[in-house]
PDB file of N, CA and C in Angstrom:
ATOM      1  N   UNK A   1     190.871  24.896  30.327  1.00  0.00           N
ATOM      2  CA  UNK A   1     190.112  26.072  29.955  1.00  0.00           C
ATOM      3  C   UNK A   1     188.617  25.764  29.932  1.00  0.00           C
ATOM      4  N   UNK A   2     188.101  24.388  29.717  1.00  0.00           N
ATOM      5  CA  UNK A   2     187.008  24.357  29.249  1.00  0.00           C
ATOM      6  C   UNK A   2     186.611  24.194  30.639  1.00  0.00           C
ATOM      7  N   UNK A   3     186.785  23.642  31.895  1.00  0.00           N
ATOM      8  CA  UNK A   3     186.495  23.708  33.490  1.00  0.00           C
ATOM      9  C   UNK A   3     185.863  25.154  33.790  1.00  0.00           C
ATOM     10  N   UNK A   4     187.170  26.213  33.409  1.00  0.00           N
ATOM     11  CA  UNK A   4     186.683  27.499  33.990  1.00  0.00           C
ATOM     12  C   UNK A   4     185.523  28.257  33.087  1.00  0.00           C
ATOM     13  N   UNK A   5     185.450  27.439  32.007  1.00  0.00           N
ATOM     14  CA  UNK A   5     184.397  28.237  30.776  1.00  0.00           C
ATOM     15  C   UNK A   5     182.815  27.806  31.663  1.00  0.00           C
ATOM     16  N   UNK A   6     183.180  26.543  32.207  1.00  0.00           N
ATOM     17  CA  UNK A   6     181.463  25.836  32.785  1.00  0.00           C
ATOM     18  C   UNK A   6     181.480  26.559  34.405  1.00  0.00           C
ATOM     19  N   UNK A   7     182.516  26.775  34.719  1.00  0.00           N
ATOM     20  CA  UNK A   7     182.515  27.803  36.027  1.00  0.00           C
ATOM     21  C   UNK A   7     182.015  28.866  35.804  1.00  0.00           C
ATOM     22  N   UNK A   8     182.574  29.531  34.698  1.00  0.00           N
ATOM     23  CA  UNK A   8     181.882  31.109  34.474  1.00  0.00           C
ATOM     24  C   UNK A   8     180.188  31.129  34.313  1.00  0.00           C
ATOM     25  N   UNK A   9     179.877  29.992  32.952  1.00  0.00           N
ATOM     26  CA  UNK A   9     178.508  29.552  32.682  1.00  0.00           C
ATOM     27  C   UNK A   9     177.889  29.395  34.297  1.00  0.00           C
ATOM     28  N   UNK A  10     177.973  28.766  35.119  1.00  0.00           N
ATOM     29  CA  UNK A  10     177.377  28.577  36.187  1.00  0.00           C
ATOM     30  C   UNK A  10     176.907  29.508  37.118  1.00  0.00           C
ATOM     31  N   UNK A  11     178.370  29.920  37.104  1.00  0.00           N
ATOM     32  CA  UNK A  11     177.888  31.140  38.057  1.00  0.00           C
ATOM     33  C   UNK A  11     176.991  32.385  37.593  1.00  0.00           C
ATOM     34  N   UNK A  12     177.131  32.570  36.496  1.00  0.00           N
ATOM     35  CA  UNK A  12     175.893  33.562  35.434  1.00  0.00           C
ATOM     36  C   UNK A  12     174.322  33.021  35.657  1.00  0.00           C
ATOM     37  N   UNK A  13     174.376  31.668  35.519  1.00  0.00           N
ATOM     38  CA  UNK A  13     172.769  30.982  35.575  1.00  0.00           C
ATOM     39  C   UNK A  13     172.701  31.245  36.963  1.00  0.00           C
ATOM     40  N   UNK A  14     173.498  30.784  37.643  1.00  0.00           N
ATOM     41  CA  UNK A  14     172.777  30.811  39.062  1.00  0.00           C
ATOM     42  C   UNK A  14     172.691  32.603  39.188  1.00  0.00           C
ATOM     43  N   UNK A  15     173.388  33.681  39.409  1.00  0.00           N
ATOM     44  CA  UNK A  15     173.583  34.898  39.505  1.00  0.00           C
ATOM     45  C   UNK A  15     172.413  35.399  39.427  1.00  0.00           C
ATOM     46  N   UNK A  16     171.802  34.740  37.846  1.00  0.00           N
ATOM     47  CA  UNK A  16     170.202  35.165  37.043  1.00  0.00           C
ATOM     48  C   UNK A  16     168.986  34.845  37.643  1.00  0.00           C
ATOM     49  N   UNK A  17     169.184  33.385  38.342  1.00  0.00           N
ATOM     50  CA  UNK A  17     167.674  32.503  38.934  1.00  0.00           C
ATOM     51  C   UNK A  17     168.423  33.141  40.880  1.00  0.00           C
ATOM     52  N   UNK A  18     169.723  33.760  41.193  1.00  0.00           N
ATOM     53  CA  UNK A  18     169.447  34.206  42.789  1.00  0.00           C
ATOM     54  C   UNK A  18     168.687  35.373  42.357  1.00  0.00           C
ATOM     55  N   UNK A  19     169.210  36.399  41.664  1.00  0.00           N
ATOM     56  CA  UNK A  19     168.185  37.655  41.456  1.00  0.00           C
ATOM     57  C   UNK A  19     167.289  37.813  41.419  1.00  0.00           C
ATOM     58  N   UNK A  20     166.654  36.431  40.560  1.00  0.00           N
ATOM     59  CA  UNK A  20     165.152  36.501  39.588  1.00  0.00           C
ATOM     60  C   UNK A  20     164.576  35.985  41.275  1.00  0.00           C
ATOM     61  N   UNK A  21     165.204  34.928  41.939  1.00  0.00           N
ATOM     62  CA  UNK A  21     164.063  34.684  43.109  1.00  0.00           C
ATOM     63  C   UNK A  21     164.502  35.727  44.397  1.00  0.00           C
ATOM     64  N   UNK A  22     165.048  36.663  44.248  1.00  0.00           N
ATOM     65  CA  UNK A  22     165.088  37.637  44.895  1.00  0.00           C
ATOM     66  C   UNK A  22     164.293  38.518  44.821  1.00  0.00           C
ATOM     67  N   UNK A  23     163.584  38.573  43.532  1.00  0.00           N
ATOM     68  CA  UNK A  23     162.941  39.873  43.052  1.00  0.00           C
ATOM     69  C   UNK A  23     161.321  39.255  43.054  1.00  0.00           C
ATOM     70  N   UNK A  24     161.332  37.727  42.938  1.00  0.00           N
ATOM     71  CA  UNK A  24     160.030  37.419  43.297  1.00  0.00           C
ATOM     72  C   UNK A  24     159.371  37.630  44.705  1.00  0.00           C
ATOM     73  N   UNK A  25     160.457  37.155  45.852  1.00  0.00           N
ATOM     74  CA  UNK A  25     160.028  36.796  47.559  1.00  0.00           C
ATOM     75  C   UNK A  25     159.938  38.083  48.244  1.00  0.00           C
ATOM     76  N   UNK A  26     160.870  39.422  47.317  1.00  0.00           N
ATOM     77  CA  UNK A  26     160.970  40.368  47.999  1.00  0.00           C
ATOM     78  C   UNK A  26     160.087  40.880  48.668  1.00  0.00           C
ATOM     79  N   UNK A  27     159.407  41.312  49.627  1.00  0.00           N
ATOM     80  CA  UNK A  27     158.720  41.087  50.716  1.00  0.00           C
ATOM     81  C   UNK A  27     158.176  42.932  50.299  1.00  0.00           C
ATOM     82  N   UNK A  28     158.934  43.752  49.332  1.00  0.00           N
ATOM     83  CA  UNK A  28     158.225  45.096  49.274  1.00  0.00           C
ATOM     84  C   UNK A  28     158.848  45.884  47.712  1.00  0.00           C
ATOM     85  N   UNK A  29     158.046  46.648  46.936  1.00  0.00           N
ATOM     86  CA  UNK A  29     158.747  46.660  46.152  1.00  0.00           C
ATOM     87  C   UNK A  29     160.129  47.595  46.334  1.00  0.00           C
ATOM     88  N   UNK A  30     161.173  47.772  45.310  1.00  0.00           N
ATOM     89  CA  UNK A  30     162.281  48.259  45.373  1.00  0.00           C
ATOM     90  C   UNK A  30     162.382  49.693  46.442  1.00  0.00           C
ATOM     91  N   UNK A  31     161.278  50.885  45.256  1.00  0.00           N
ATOM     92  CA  UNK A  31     160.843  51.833  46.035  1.00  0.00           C
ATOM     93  C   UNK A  31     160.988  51.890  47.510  1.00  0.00           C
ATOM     94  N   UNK A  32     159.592  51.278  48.215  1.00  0.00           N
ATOM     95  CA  UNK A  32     159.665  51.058  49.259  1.00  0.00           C
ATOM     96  C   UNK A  32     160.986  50.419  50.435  1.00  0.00           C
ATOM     97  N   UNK A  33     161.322  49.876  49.770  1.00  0.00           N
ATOM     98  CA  UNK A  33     162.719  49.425  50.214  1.00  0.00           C
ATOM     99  C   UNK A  33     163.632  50.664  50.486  1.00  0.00           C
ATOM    100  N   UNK A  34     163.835  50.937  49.190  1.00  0.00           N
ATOM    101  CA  UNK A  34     164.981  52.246  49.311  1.00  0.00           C
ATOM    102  C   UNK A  34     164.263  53.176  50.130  1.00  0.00           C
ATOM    103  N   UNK A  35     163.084  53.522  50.438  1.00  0.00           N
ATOM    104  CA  UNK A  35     162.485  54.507  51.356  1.00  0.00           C
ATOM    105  C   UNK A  35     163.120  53.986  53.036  1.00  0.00           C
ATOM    106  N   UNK A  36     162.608  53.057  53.021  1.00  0.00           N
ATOM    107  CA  UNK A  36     162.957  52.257  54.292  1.00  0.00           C
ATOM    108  C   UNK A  36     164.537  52.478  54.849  1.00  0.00           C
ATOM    109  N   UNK A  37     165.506  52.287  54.034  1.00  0.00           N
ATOM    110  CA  UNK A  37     166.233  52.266  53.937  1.00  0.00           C
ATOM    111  C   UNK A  37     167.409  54.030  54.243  1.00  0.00           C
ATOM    112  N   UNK A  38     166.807  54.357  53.096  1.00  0.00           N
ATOM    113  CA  UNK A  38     167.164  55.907  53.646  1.00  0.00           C
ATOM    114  C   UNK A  38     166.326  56.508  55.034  1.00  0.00           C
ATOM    115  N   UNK A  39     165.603  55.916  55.600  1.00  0.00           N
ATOM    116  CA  UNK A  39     164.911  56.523  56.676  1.00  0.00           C
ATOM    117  C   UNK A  39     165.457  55.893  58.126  1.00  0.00           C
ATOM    118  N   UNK A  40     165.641  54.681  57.544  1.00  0.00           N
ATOM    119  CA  UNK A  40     167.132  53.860  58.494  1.00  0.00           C
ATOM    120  C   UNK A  40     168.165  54.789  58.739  1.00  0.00           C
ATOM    121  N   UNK A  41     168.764  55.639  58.043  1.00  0.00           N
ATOM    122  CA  UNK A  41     170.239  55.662  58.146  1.00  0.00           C
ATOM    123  C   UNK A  41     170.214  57.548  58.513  1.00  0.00           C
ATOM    124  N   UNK A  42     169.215  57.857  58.093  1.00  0.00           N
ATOM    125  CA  UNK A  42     168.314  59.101  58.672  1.00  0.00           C
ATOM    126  C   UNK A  42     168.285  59.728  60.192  1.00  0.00           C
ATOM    127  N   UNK A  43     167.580  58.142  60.796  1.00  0.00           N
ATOM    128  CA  UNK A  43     167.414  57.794  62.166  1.00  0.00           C
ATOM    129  C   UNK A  43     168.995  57.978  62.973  1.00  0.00           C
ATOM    130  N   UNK A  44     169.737  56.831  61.924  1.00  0.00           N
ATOM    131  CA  UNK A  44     171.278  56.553  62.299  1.00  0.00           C
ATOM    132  C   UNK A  44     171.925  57.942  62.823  1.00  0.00           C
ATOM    133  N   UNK A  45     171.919  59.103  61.843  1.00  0.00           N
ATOM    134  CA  UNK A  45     172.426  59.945  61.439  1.00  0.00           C
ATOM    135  C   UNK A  45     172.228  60.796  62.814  1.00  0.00           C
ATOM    136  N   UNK A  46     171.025  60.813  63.037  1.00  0.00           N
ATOM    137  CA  UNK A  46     170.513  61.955  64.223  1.00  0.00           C
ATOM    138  C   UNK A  46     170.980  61.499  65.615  1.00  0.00           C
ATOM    139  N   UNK A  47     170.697  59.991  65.501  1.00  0.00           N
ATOM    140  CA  UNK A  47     171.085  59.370  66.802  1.00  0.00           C
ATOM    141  C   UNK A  47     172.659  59.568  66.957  1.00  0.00           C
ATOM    142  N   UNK A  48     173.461  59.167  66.014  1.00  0.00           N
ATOM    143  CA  UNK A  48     174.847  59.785  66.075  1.00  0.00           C
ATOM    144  C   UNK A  48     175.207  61.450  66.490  1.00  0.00           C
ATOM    145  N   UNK A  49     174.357  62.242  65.901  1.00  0.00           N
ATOM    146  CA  UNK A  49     175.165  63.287  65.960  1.00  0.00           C
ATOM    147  C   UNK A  49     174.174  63.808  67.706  1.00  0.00           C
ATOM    148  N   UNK A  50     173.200  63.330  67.954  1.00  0.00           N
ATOM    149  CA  UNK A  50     172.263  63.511  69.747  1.00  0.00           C
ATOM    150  C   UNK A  50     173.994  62.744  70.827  1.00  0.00           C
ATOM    151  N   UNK A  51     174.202  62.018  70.252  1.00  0.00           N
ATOM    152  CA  UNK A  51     175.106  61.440  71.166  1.00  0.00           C
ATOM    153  C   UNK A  51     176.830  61.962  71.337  1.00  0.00           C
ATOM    154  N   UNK A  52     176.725  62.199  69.945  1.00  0.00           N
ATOM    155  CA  UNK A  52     177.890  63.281  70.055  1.00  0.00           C
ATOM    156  C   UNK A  52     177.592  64.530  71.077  1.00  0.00           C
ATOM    157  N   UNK A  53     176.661  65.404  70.500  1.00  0.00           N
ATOM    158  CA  UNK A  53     176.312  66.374  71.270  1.00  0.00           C
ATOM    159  C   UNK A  53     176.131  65.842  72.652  1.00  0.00           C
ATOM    160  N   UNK A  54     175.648  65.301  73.607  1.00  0.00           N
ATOM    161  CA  UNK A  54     176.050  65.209  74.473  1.00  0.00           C
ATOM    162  C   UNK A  54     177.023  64.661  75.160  1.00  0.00           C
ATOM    163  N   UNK A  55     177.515  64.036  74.838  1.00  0.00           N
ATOM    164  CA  UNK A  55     179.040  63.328  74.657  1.00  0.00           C
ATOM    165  C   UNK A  55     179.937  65.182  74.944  1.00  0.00           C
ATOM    166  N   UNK A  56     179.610  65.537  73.948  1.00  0.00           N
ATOM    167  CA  UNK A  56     180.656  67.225  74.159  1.00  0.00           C
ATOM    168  C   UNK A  56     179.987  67.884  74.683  1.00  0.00           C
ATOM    169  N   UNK A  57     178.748  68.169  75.686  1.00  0.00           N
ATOM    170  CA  UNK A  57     178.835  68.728  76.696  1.00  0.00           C
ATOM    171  C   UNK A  57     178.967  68.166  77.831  1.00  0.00           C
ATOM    172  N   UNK A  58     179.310  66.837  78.330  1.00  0.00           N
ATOM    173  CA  UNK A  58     179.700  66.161  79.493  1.00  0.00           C
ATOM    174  C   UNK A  58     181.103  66.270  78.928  1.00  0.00           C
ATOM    175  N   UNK A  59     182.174  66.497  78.273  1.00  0.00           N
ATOM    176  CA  UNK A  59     183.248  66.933  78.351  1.00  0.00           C
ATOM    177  C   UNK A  59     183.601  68.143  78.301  1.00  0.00           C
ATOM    178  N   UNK A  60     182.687  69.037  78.206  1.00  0.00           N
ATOM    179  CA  UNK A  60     183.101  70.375  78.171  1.00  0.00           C
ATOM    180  C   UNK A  60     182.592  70.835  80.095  1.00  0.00           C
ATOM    181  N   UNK A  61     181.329  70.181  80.282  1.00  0.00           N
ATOM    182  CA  UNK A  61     181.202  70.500  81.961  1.00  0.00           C
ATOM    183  C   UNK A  61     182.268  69.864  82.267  1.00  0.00           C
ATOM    184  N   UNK A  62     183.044  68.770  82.755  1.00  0.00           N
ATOM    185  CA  UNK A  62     184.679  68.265  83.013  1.00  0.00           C
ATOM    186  C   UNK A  62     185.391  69.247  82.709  1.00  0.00           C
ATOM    187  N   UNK A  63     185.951  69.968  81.597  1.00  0.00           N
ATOM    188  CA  UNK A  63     186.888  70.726  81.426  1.00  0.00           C
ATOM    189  C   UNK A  63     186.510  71.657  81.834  1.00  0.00           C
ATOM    190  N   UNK A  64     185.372  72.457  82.572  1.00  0.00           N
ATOM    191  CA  UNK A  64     185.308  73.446  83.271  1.00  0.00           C
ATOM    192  C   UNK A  64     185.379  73.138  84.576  1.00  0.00           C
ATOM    193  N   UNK A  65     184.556  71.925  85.460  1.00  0.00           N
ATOM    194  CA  UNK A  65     185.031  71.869  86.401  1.00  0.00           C
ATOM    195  C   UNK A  65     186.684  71.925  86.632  1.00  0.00           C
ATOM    196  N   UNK A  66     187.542  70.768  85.408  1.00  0.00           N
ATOM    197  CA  UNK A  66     188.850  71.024  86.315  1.00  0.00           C
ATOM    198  C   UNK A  66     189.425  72.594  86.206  1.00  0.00           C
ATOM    199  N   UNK A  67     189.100  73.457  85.224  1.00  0.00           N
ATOM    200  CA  UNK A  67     189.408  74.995  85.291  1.00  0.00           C
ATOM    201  C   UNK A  67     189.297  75.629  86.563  1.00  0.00           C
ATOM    202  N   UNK A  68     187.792  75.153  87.159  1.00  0.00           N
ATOM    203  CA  UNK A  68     187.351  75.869  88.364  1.00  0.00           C
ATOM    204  C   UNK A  68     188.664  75.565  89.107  1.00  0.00           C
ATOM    205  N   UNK A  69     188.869  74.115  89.189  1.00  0.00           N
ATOM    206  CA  UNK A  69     189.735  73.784  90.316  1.00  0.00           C
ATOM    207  C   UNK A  69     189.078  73.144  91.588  1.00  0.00           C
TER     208      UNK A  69
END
């Protein structure tokens, strides 16, 4: 028991000093981050649904050509 008690302890200290030097190097604050971030997936979003949309009208010209015959 006392092994997994200095396992738990460990992993808490380290958990505290990865965060704490996470929050020092971070390169922008949080804010900015999350801006970045939602403007990422923003981008994602449009580019997905531009490619869908044409995606379903090159299958909808196909399904009319084979109609024509």
């Amino acid at each position: 028991m006392r092994k997994f008690g200095n396992f738990v302890l460990g992993a808490l200290i380290g958990g505290l000093v990865g965060s704490s030097l996470v929050m020092l190097f971070a390169p922008a604050s949080g804010e900015e981050i999350r801006n970045e971030i939602e403007d990422y997936f923003k981008n994602l979003k449009e580019e997905i649904n531009r490619a869908a949309d044409e995606k379903r009208a090159e299958l909808e010209a196909q399904l009319e050509k084979m109609r024509a015959g």
